[in-house]
N, C-alpha and C. Protein backbone atom coordinates (compact mmCIF):
# COMPACT_ATOMS: atom_id res chain seq x y z
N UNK A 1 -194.97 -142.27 205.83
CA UNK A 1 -194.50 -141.58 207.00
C UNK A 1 -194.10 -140.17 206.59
N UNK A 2 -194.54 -139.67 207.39
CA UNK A 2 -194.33 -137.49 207.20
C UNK A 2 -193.18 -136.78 208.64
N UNK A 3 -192.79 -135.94 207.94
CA UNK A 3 -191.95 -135.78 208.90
C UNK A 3 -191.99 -134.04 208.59
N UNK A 4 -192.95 -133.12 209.39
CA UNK A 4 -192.75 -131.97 209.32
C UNK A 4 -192.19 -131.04 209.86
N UNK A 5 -190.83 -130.33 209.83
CA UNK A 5 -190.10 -129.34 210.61
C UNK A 5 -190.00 -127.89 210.70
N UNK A 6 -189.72 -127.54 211.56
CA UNK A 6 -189.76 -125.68 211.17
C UNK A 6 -188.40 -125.23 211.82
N UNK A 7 -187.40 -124.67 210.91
CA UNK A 7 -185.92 -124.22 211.31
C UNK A 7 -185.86 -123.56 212.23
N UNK A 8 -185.06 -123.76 213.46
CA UNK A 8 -184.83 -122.96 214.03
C UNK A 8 -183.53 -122.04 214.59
N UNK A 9 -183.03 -121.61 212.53
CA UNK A 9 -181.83 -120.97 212.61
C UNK A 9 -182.79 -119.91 211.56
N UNK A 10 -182.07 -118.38 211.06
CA UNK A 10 -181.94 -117.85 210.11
C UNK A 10 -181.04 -118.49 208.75
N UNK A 11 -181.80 -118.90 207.62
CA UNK A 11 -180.91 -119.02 206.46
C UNK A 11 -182.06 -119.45 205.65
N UNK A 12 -181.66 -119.73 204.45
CA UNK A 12 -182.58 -120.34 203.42
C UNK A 12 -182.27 -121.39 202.96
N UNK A 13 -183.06 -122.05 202.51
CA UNK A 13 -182.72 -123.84 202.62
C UNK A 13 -182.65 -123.93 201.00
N UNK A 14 -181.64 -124.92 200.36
CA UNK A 14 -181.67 -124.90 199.34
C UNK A 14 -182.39 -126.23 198.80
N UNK A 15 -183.01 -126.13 197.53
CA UNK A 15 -183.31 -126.91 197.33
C UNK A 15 -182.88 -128.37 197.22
N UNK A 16 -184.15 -129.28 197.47
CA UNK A 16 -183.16 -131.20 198.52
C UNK A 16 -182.47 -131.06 199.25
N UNK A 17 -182.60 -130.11 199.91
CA UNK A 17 -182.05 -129.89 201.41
C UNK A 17 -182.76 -131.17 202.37
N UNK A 18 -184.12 -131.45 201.87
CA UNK A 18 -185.24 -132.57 202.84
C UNK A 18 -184.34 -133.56 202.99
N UNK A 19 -183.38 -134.39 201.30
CA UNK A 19 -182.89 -135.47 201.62
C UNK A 19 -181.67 -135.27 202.43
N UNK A 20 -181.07 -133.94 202.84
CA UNK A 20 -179.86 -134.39 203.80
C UNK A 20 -180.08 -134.03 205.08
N UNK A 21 -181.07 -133.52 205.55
CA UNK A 21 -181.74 -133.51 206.73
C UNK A 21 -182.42 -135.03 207.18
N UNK A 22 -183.43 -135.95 206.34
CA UNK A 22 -183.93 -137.17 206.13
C UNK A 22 -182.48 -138.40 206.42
N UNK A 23 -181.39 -138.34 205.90
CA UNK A 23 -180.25 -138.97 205.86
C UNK A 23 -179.65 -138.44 207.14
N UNK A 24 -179.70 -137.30 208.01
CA UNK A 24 -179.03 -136.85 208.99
C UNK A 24 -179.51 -137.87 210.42
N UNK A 25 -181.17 -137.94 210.00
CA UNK A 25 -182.26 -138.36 210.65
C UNK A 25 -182.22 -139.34 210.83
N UNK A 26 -181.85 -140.12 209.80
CA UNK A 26 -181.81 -141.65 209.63
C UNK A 26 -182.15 -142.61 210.39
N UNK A 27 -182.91 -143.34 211.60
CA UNK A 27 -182.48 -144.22 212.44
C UNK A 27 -183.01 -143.78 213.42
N UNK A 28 -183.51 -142.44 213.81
CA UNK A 28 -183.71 -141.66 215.19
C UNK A 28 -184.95 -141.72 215.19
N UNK A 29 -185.06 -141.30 216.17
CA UNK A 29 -186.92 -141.26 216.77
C UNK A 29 -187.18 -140.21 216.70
N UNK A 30 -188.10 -139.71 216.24
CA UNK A 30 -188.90 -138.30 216.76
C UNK A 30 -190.27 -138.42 216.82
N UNK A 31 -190.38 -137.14 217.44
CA UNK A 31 -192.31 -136.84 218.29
C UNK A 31 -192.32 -135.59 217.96
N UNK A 32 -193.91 -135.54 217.93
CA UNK A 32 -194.51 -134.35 217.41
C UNK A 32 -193.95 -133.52 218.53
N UNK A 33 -193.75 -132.27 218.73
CA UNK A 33 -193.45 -131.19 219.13
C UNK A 33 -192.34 -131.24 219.77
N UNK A 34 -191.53 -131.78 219.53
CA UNK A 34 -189.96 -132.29 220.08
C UNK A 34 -189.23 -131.02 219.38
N UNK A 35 -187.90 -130.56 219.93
CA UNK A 35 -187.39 -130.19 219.13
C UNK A 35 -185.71 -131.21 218.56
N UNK A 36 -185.34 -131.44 217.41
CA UNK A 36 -184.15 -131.99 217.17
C UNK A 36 -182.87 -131.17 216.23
N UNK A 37 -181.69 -132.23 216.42
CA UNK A 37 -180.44 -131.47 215.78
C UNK A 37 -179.63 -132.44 214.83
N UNK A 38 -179.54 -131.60 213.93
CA UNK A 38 -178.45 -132.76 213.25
C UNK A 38 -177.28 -131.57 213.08
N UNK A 39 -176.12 -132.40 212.69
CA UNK A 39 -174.43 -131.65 212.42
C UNK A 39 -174.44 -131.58 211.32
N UNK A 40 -174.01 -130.51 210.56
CA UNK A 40 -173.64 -129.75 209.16
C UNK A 40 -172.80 -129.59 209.34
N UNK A 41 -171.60 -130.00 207.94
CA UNK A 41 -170.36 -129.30 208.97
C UNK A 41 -169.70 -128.85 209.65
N UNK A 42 -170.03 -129.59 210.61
CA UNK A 42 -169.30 -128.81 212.32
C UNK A 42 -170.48 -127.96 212.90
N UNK A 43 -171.35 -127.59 212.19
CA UNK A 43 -172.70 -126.70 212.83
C UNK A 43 -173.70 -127.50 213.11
N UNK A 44 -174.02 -127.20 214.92
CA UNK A 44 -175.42 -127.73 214.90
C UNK A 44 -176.86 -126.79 214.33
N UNK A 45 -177.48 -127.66 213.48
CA UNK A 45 -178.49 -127.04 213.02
C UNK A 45 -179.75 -127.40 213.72
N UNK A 46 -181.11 -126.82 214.04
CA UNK A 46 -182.18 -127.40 215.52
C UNK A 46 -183.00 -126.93 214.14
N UNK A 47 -184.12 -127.73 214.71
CA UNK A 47 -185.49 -127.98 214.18
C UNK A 47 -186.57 -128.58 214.85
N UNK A 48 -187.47 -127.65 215.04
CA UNK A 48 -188.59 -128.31 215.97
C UNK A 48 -189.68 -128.81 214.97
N UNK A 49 -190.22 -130.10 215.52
CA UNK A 49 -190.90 -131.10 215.08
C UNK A 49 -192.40 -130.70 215.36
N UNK A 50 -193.03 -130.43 213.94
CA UNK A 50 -194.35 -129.73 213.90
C UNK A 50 -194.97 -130.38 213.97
N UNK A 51 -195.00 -131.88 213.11
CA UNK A 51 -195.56 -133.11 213.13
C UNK A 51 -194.77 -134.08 212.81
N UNK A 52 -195.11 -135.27 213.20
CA UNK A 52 -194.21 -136.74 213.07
C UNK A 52 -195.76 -137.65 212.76
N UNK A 53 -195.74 -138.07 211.70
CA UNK A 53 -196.82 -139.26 211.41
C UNK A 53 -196.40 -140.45 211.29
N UNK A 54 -195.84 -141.25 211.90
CA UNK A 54 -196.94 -141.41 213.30
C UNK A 54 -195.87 -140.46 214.00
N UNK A 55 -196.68 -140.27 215.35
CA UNK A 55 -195.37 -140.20 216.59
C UNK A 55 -195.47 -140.92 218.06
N UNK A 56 -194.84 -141.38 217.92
CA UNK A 56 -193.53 -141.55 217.54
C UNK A 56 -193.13 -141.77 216.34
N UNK A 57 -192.02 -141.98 215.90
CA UNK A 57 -191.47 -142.67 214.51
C UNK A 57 -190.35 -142.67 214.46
N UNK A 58 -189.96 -143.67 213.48
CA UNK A 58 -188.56 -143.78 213.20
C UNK A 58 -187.92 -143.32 212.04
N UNK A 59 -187.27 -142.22 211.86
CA UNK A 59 -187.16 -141.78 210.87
C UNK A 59 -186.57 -142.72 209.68
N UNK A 60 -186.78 -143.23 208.55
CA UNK A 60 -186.49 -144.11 207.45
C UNK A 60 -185.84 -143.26 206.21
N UNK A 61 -185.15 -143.97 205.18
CA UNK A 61 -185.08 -143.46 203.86
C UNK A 61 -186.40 -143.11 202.99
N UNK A 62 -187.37 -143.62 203.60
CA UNK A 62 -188.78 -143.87 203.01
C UNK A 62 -189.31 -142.59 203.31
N UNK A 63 -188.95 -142.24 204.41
CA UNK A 63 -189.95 -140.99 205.60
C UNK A 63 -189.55 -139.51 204.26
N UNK A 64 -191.20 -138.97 204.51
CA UNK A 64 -191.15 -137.61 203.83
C UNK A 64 -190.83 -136.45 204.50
N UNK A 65 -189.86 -135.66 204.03
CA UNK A 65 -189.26 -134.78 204.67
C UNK A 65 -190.05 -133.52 204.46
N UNK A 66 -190.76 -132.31 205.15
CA UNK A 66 -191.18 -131.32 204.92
C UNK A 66 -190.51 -129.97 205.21
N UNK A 67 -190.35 -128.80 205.28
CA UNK A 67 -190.34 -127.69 205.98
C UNK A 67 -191.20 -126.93 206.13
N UNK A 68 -191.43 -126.00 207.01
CA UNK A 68 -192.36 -125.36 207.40
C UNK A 68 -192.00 -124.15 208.34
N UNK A 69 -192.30 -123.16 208.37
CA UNK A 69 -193.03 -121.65 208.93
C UNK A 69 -193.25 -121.25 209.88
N UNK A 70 -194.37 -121.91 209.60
CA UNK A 70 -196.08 -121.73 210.47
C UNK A 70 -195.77 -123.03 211.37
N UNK A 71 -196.95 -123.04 212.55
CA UNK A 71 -197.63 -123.93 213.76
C UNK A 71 -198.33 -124.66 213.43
N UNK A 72 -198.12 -126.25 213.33
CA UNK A 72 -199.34 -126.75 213.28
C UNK A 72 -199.90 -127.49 214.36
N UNK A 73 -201.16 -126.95 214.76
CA UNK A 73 -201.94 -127.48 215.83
C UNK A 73 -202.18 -128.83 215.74
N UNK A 74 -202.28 -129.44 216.79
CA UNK A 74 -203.06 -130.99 216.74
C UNK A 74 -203.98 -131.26 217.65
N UNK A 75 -204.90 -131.54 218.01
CA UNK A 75 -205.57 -131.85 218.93
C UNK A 75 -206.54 -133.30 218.89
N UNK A 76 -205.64 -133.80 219.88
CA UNK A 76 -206.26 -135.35 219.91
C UNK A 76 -207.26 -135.50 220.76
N UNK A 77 -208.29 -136.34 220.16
CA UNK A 77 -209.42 -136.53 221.24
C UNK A 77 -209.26 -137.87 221.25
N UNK A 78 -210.24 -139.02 222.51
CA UNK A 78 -210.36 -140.43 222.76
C UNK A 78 -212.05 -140.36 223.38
N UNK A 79 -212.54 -141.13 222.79
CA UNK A 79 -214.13 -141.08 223.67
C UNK A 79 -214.26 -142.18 223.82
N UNK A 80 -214.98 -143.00 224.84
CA UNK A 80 -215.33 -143.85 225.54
C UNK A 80 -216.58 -144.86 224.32
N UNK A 81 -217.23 -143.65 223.26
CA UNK A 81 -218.15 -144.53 222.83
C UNK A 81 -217.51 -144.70 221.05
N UNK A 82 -217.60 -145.39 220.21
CA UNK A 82 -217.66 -145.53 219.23
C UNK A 82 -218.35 -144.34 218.76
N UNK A 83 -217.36 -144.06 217.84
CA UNK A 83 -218.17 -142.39 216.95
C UNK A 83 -218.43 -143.18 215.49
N UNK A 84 -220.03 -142.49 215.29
CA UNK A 84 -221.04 -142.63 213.75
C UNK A 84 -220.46 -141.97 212.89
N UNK A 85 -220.32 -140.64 213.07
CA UNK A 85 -220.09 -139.93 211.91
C UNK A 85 -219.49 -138.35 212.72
N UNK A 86 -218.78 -137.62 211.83
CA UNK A 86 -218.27 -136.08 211.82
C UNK A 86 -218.70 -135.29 210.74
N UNK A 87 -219.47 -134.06 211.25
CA UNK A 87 -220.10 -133.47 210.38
C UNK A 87 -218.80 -132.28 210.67
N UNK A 88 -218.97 -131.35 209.76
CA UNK A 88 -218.29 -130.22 209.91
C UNK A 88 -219.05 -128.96 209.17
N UNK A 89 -219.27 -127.98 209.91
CA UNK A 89 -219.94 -126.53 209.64
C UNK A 89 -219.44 -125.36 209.92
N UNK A 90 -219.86 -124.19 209.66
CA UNK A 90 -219.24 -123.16 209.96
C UNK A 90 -218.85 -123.14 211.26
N UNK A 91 -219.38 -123.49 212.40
CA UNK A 91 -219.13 -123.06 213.49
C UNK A 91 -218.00 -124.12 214.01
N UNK A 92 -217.87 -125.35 213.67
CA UNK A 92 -217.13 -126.22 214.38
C UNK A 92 -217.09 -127.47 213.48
N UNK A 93 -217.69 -128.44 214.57
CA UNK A 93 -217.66 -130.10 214.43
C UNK A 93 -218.84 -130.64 214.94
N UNK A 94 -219.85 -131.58 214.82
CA UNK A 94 -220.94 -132.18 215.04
C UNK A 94 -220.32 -133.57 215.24
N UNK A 95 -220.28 -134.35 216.59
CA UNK A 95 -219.48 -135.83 216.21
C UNK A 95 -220.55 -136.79 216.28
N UNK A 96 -221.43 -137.52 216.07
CA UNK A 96 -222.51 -138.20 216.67
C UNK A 96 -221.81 -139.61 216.62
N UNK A 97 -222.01 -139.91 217.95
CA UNK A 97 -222.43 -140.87 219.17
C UNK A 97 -223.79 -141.77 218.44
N UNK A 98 -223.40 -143.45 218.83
CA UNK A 98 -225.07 -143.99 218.72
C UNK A 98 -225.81 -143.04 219.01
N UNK A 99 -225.91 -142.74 220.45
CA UNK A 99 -227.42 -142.51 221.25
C UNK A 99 -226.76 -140.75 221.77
N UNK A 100 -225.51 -140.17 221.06
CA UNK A 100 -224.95 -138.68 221.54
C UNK A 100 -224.95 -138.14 220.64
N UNK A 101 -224.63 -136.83 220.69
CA UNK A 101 -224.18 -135.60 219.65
C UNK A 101 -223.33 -134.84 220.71
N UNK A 102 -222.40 -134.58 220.13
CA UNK A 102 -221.38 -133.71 220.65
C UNK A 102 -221.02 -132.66 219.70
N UNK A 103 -221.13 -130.72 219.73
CA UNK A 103 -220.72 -129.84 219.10
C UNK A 103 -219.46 -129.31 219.79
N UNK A 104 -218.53 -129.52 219.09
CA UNK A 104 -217.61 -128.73 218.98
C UNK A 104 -217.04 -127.49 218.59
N UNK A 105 -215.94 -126.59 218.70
CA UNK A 105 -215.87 -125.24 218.07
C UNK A 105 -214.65 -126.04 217.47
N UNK A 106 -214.04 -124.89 216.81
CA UNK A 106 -212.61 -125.38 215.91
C UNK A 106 -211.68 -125.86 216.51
N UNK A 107 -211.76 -125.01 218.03
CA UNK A 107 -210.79 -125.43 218.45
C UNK A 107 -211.12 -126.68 219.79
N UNK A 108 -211.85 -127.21 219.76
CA UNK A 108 -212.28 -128.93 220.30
C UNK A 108 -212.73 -128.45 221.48
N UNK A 109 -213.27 -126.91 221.73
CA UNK A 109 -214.08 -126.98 223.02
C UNK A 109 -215.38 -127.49 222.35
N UNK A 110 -215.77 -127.65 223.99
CA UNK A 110 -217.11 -128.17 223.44
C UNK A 110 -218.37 -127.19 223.70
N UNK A 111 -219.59 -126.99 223.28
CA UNK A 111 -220.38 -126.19 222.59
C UNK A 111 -221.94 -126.46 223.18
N UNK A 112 -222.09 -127.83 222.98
CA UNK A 112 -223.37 -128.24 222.89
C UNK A 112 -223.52 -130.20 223.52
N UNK A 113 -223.89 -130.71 224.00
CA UNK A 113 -223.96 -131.91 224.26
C UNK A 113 -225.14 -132.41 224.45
N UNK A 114 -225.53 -133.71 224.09
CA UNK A 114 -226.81 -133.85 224.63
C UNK A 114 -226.92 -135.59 224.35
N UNK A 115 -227.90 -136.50 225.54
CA UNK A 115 -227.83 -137.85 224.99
C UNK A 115 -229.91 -138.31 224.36
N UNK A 116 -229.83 -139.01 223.65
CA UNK A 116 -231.07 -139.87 223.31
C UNK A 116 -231.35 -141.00 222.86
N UNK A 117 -232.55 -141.28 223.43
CA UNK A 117 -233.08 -142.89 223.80
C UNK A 117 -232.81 -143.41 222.37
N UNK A 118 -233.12 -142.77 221.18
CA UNK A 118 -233.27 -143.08 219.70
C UNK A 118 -232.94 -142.06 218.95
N UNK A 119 -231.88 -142.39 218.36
CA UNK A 119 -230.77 -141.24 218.00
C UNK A 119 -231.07 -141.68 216.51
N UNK A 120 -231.75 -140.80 215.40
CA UNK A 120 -231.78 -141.15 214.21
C UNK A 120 -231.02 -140.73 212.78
N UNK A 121 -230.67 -139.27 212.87
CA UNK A 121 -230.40 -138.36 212.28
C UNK A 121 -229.84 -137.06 212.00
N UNK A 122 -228.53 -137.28 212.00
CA UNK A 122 -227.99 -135.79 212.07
C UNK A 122 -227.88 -135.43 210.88
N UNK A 123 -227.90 -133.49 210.85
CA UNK A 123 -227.37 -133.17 209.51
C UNK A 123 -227.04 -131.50 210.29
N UNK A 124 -227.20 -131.06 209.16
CA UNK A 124 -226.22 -129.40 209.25
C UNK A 124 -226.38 -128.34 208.07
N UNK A 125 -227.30 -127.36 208.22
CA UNK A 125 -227.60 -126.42 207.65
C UNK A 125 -227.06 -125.07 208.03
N UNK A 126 -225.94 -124.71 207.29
CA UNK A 126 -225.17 -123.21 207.98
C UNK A 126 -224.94 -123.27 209.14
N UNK A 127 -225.41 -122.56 210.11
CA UNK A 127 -224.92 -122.62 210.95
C UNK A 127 -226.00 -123.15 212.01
N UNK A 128 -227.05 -124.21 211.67
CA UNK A 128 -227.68 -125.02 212.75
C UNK A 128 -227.81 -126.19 212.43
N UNK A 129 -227.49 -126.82 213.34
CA UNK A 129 -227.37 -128.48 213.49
C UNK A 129 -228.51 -129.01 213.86
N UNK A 130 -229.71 -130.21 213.12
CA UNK A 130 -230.34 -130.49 213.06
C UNK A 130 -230.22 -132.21 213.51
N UNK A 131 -230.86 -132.47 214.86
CA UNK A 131 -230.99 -133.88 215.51
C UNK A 131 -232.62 -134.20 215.28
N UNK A 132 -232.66 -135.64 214.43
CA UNK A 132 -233.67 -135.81 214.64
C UNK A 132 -233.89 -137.55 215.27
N UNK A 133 -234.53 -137.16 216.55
CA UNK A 133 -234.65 -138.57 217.47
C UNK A 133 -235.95 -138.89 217.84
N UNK A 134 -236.44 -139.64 218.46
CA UNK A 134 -237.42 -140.64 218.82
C UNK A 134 -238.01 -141.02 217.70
N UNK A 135 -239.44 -140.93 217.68
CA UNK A 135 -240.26 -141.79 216.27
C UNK A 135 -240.71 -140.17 215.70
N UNK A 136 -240.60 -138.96 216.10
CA UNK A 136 -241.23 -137.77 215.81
C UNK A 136 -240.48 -136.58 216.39
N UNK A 137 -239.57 -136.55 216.28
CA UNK A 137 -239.20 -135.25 217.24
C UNK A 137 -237.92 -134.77 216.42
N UNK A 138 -238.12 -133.47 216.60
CA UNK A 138 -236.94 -132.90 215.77
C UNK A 138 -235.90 -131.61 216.73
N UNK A 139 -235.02 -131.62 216.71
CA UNK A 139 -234.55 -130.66 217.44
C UNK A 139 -233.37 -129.41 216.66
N UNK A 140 -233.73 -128.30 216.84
CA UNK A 140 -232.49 -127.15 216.25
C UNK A 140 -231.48 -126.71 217.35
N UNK A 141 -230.29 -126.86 217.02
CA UNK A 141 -229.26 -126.54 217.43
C UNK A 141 -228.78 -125.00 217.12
N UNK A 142 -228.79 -123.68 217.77
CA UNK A 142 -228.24 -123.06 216.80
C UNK A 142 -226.41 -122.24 218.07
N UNK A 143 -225.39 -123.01 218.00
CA UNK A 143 -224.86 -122.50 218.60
C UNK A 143 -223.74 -120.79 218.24
């Protein structure tokens, strides 16, 4: 279990600072982009929750404590069909579907879609994605 935060006071954290933040935590729930507080001597200190693996979660003695900066994005997808495989290329994401291909950009728009009767073969050369379906047919992608 991961537990990544980003301060939201001015100061500098001293080192194993994770375990008395982790011990503050102890017992509580958190979710990804939540923000939370624990008491420091009489000070509330806030920290927004960059990631929680899982999230929900319960924070444990076990749970890894991080700090952090920066934003980290997440973007969850759910599809209806069982996914084959994830290619990844300069331009994005390739997800193939039995009988789909779906292109993605980085950021999970989507690009390119397409379905077939006999879906055999994906791959990925720079920046074109190569489907090859029926008994003979080949197709270039170049988005």
């Amino acid at each position: 279990m991961r537990l990544v935060l980003k301060p939201l006071f001015e100061a500098e954290l001293p080192a194993g600072f994770e375990e008395i933040v982790r011990e503050k935590l102890a017992g509580k729930e958190v979710r990804t982009n939540e923000e939370v507080e624990i008491d420091l001597l009489g000070k509330p200190l806030r920290f927004k929750v960059l990631l929680a693996e899982p999230s929900p979660m319960k924070v444990a003695r076990s749970t890894r404590v991080e700090f952090s900066t920066g934003e980290v994005r997440i973007i969850d997808f759910e599809f209806d069909d069982p996914i084959r495989d994830v290619i990844s290329f300069e331009k994005g994401f390739v997800v193939v579907f039995p009988n789909k291909v779906l292109i993605l950009n980085h950021n999970g728009q989507k690009i390119y879609s397409d379905e077939f009767e006999e879906l055999n073969k994906v791959s990925v050369s720079k920046e074109t994605v190569v489907i090859v379906h029926g008994k003979n047919k080949l197709r270039f992608v170049k988005p």
